[in-house]
C-alpha atoms as a PDB file:
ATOM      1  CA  UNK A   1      92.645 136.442 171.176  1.00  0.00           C
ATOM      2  CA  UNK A   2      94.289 133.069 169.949  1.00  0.00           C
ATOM      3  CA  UNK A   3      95.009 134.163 166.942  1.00  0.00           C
ATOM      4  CA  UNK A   4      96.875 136.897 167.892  1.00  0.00           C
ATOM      5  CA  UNK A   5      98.441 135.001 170.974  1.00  0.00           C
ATOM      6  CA  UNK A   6      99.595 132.035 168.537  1.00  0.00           C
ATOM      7  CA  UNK A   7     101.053 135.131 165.972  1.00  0.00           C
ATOM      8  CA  UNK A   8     102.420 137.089 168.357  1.00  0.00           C
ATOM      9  CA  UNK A   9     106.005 136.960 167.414  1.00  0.00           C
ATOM     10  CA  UNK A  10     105.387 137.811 164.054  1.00  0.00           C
ATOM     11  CA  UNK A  11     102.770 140.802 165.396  1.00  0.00           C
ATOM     12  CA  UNK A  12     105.728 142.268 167.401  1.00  0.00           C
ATOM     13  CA  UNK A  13     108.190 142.238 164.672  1.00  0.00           C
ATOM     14  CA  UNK A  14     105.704 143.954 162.374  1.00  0.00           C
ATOM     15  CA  UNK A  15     105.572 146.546 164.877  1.00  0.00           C
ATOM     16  CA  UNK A  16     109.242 146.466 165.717  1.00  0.00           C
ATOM     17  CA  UNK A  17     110.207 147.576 161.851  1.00  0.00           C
ATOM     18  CA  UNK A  18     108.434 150.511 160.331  1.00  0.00           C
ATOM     19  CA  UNK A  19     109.744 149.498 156.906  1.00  0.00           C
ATOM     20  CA  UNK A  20     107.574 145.847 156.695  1.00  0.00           C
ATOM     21  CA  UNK A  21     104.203 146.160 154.781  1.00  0.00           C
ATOM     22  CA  UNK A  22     101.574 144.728 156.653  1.00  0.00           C
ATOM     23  CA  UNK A  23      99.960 143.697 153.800  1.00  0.00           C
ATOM     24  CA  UNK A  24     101.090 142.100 150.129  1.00  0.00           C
ATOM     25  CA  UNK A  25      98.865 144.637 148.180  1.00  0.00           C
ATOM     26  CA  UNK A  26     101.668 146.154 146.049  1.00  0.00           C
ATOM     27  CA  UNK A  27     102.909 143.380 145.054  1.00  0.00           C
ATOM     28  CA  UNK A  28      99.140 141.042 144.150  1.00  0.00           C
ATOM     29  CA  UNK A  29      98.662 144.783 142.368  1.00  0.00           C
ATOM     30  CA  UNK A  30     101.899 144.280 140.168  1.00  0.00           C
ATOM     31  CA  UNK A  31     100.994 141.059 138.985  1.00  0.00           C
ATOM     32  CA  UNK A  32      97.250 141.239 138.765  1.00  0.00           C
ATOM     33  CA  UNK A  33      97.164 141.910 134.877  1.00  0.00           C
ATOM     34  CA  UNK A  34      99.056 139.454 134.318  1.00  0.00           C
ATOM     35  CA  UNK A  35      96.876 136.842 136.168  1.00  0.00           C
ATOM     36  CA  UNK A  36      93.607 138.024 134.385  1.00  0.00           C
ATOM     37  CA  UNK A  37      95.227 137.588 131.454  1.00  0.00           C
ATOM     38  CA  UNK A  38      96.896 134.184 131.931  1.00  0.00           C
ATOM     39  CA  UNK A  39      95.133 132.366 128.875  1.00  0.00           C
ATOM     40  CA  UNK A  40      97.262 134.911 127.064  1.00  0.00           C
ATOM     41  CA  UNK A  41     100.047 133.337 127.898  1.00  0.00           C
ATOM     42  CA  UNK A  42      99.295 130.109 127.205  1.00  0.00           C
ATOM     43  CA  UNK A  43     102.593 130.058 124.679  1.00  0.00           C
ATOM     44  CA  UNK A  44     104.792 129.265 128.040  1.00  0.00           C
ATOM     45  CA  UNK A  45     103.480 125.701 127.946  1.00  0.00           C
ATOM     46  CA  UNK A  46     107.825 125.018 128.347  1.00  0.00           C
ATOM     47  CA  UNK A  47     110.346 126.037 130.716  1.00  0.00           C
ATOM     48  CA  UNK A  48     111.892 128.213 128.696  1.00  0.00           C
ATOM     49  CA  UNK A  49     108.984 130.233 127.076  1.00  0.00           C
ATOM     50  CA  UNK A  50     108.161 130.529 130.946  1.00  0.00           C
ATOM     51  CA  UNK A  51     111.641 131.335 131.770  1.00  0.00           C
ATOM     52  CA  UNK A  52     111.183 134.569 128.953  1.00  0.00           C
ATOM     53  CA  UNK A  53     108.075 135.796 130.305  1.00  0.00           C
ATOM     54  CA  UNK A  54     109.314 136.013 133.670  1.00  0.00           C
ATOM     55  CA  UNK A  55     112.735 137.895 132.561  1.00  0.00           C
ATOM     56  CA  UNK A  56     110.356 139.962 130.313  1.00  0.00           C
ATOM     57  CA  UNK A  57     107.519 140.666 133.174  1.00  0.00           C
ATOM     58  CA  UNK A  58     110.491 141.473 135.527  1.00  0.00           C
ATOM     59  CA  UNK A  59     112.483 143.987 133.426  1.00  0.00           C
ATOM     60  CA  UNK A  60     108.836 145.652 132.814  1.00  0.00           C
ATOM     61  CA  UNK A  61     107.927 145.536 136.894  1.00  0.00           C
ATOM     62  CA  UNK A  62     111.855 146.977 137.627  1.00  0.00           C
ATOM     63  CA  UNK A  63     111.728 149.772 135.146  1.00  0.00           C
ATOM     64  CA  UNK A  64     107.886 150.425 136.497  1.00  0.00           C
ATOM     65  CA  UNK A  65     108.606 150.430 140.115  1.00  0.00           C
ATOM     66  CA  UNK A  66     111.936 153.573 139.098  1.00  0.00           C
ATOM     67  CA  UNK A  67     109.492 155.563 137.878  1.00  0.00           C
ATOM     68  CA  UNK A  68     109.953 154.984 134.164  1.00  0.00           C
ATOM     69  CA  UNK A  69     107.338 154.746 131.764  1.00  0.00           C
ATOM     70  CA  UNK A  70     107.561 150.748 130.843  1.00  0.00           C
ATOM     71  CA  UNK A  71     106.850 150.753 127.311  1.00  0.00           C
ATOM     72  CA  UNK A  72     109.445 153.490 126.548  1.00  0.00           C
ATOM     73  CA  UNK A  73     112.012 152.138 128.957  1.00  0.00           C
ATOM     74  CA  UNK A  74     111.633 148.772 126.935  1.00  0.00           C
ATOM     75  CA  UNK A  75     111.636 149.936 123.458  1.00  0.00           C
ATOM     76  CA  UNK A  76     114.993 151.792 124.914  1.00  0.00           C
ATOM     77  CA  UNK A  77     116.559 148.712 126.036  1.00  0.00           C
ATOM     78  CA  UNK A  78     115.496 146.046 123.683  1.00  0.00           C
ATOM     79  CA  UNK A  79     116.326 148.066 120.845  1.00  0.00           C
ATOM     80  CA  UNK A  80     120.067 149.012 122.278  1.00  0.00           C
ATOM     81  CA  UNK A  81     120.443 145.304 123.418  1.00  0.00           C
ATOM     82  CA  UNK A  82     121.522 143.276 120.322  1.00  0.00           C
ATOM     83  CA  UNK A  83     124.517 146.118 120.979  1.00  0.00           C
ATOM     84  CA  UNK A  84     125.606 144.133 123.494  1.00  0.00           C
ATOM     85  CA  UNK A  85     128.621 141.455 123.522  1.00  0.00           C
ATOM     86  CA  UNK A  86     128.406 140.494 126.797  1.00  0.00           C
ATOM     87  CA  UNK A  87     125.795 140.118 129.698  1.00  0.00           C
ATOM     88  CA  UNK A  88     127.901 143.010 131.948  1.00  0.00           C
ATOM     89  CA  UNK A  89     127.366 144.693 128.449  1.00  0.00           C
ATOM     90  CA  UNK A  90     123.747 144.420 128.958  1.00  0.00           C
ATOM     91  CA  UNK A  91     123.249 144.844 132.118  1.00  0.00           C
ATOM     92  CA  UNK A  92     125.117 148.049 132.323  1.00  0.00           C
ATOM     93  CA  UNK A  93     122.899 148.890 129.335  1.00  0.00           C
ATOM     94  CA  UNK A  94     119.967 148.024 131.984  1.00  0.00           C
ATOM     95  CA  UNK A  95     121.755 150.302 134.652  1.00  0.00           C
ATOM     96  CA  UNK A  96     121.905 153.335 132.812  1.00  0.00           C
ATOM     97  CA  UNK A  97     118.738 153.508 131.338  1.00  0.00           C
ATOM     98  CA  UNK A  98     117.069 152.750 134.991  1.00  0.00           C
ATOM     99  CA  UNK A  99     119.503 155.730 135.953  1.00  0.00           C
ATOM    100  CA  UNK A 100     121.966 153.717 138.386  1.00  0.00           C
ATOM    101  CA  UNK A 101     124.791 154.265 136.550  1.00  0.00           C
END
């Protein structure tokens, strides 16, 4: 009863909006194979090799969570990107393969 006296703002709010998770399960799912796997990645020992994987990891997660197959949305884009002059280039590039544009 404490516990949910001390939380009880946050308990209401949760209730108030239908659209809040109660739970972070989709999200520790997302990133769980890339946690068992983090002496794989032992190359981002620098910002910027960390920097990369997280662009890289977040292009795969966005095209995952629109319903694309990742590997074929990624051989799509990286292969189309050196097309690209500008970052609006690219990210328009992004857009239309996720289907936004």
């Amino acid at each position: 009863m404490n516990y949910a006296l001390k939380e009880w703002k946050k308990i209401i709010l949760y209730l108030d909006n239908g659209e809040i998770y109660i739970d972070n399960n989709l999200v520790e799912n997302a990133i769980r194979p890339f946690v068992l796997g983090r002496k794989n990645w032992l190359f981002a020992d620098v910002p910027e090799g960390a920097e990369a994987s997280a662009m890289y990891l977040s292009i795969l997660q966005t095209f995952k969570a629109n319903g694309l197959n990742p590997q074929d949305a990624a051989i799509e884009f990286f292969s189309k990107l050196p097309t690209c002059n500008t970052s609006e280039e690219a990210e328009t590039l992004f857009k239309s393969i996720l289907g936004w544009g």
